[in-house]
N, C-alpha and C. Protein backbone atom coordinates (compact mmCIF):
# COMPACT_ATOMS: atom_id res chain seq x y z
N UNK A 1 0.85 -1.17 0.00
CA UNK A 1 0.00 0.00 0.00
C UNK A 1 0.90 1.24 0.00
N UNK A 2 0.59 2.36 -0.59
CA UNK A 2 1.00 3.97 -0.62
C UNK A 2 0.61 4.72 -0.17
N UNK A 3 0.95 5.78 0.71
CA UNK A 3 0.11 6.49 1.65
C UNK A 3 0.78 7.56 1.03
N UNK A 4 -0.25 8.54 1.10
CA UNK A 4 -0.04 9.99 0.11
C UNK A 4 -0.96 11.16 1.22
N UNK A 5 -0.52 11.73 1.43
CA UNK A 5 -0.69 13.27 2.05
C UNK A 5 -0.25 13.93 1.10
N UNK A 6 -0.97 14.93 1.29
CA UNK A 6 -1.51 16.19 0.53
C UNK A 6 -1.24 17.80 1.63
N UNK A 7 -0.23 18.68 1.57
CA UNK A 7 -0.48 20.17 2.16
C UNK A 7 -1.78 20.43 1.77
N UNK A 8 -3.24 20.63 2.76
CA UNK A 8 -3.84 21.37 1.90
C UNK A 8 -3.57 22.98 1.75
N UNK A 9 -2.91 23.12 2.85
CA UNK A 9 -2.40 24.85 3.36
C UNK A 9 -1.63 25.22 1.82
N UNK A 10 -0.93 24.64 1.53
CA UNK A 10 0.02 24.38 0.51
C UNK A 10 -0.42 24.45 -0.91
N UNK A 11 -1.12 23.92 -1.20
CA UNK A 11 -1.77 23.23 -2.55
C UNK A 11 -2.69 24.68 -3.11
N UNK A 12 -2.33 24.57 -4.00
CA UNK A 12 -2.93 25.91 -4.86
C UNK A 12 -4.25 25.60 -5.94
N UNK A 13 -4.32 24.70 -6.28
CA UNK A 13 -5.55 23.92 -6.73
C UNK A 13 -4.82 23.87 -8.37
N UNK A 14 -3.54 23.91 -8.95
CA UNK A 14 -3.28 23.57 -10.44
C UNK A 14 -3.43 22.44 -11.04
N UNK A 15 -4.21 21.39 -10.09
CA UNK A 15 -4.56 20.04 -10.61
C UNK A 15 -3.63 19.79 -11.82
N UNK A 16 -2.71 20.01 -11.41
CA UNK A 16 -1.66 18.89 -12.33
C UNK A 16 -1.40 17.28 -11.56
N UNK A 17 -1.73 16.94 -10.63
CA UNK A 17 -2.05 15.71 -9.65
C UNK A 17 -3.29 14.96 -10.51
N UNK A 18 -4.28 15.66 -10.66
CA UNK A 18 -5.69 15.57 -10.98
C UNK A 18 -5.30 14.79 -12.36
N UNK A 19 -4.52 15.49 -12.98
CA UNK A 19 -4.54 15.48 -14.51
C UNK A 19 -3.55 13.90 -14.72
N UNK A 20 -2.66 14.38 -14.03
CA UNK A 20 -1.41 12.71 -14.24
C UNK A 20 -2.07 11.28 -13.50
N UNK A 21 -3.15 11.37 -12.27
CA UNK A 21 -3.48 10.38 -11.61
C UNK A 21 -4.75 10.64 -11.24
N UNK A 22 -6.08 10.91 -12.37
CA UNK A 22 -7.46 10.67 -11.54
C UNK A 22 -7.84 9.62 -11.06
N UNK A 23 -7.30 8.79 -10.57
CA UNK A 23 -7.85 7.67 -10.09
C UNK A 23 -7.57 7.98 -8.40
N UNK A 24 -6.92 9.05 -8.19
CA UNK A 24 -6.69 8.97 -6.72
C UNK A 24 -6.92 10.54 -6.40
N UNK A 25 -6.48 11.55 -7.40
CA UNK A 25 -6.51 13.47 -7.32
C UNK A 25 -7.81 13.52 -7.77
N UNK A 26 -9.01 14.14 -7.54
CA UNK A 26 -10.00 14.68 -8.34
C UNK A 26 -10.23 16.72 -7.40
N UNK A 27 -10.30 17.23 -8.81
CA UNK A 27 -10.69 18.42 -8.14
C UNK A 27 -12.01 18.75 -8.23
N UNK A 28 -12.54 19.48 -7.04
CA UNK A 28 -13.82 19.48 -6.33
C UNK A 28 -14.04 21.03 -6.33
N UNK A 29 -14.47 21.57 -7.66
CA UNK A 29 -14.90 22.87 -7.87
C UNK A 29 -13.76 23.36 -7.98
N UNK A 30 -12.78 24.76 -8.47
CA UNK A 30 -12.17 25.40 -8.84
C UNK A 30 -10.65 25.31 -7.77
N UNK A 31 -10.62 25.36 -6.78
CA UNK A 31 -9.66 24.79 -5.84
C UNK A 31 -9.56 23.75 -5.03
N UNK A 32 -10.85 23.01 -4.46
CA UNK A 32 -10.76 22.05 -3.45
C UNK A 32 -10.19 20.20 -3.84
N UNK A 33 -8.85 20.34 -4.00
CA UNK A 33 -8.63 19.07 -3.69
C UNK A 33 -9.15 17.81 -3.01
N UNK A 34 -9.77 16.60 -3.64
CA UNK A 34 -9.92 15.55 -2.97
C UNK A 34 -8.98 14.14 -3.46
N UNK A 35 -8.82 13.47 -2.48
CA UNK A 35 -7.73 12.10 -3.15
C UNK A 35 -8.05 11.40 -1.76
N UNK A 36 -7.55 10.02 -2.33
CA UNK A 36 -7.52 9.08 -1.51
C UNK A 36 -6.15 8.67 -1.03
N UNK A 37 -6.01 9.00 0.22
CA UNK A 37 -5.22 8.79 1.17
C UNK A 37 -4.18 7.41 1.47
N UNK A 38 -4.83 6.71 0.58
CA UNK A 38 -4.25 4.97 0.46
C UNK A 38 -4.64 4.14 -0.60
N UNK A 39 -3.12 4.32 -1.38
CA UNK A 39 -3.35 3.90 -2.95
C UNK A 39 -2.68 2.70 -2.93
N UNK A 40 -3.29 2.12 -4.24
CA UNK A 40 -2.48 0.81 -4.25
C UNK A 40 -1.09 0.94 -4.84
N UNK A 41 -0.65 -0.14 -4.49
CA UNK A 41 1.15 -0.27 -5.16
C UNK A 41 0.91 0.04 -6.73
N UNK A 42 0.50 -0.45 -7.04
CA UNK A 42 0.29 -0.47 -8.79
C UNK A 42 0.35 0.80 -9.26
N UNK A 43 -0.35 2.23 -8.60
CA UNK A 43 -0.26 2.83 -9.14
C UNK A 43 0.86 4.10 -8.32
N UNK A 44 1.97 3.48 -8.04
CA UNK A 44 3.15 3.91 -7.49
C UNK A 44 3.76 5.21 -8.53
N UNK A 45 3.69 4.78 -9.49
CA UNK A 45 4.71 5.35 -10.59
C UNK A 45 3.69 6.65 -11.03
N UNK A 46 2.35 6.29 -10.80
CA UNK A 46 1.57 7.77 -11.27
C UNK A 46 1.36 8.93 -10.33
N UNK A 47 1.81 8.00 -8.75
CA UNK A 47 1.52 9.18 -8.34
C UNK A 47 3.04 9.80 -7.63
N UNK A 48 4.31 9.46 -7.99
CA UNK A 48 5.55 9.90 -7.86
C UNK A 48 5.38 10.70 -9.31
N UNK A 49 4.68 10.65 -10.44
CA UNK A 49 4.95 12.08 -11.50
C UNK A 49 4.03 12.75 -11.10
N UNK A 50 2.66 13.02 -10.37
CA UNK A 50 1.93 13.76 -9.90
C UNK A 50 2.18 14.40 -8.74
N UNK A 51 3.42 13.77 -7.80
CA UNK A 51 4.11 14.59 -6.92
C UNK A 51 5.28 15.53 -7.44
N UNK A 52 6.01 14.94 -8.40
CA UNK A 52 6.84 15.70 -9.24
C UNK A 52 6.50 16.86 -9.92
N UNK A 53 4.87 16.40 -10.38
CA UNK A 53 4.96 17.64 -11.25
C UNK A 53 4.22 18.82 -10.27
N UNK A 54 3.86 18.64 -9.17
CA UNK A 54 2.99 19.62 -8.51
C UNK A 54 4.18 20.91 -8.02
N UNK A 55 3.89 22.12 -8.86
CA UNK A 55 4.45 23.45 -9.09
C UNK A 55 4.77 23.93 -7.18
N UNK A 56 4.10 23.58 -6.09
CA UNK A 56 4.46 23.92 -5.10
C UNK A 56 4.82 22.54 -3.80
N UNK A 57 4.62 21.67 -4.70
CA UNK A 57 5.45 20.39 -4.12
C UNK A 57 4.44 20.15 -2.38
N UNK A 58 2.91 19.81 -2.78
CA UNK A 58 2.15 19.78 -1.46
C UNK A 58 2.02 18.40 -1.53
N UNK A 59 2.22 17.30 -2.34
CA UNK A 59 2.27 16.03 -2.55
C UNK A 59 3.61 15.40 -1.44
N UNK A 60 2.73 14.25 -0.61
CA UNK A 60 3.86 13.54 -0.24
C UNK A 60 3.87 11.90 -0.50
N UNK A 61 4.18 11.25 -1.06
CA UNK A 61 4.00 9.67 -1.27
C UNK A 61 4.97 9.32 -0.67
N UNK A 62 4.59 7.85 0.22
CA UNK A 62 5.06 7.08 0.93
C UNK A 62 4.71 5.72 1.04
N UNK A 63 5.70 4.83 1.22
CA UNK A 63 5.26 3.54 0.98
C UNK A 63 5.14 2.88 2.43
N UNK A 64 4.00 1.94 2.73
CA UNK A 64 3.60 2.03 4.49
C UNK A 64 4.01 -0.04 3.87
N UNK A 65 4.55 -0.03 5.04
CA UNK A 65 5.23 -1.48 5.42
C UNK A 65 4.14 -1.95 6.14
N UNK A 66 3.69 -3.01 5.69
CA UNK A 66 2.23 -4.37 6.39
C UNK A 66 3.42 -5.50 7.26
N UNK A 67 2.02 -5.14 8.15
CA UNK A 67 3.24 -6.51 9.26
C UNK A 67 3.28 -7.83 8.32
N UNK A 68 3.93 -8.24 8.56
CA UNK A 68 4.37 -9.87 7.92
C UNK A 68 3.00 -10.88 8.11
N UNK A 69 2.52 -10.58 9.57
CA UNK A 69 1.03 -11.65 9.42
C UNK A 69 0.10 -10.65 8.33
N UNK A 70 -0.10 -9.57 8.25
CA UNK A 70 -1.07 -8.98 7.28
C UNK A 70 -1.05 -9.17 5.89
N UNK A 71 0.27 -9.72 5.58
CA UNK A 71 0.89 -10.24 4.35
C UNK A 71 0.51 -11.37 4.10
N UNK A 72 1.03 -12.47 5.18
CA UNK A 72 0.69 -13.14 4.72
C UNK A 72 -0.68 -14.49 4.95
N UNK A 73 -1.56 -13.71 5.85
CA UNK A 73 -2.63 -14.05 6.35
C UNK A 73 -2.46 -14.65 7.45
N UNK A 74 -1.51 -15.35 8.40
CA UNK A 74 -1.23 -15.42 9.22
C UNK A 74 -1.59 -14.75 10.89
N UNK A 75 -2.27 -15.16 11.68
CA UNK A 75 -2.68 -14.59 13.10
C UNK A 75 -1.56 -15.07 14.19
């Protein structure tokens, strides 16, 4: 899993996020950012160019480590 925070203090609404990765950025009227907070691995690579390309850099992606039983079904 990918865990992505967002500045909203930060974020100016240029939906260039929006534009490289709607599956996770959608903009919500003229400035209000919405995204989902916990993306899958798969789409790793779209949202490291949607952090790249964001002009004031309010994007943070991170990759969150699953305990070993959550992996591998294990109690």
């Amino acid at each position: 899993m990918v865990r992505i925070a967002v500045d909203l203090n930060r974020c100016q609404g240029y939906a260039q996020c929006a534009f490289l990765a709607p599956e996770i950025f959608v903009m919500h009227g003229e400035e209000a950012l919405l995204y989902n907070p916990d993306a899958d691995e798969a789409q790793r690579d779209k949202l490291a160019q949607a952090a790249a390309a964001c002009p004031v850099q309010a994007i943070l992606v991170d990759a969150v480590d699953l305990p070993a039983e959550a992996v591998s079904g294990d109690r």
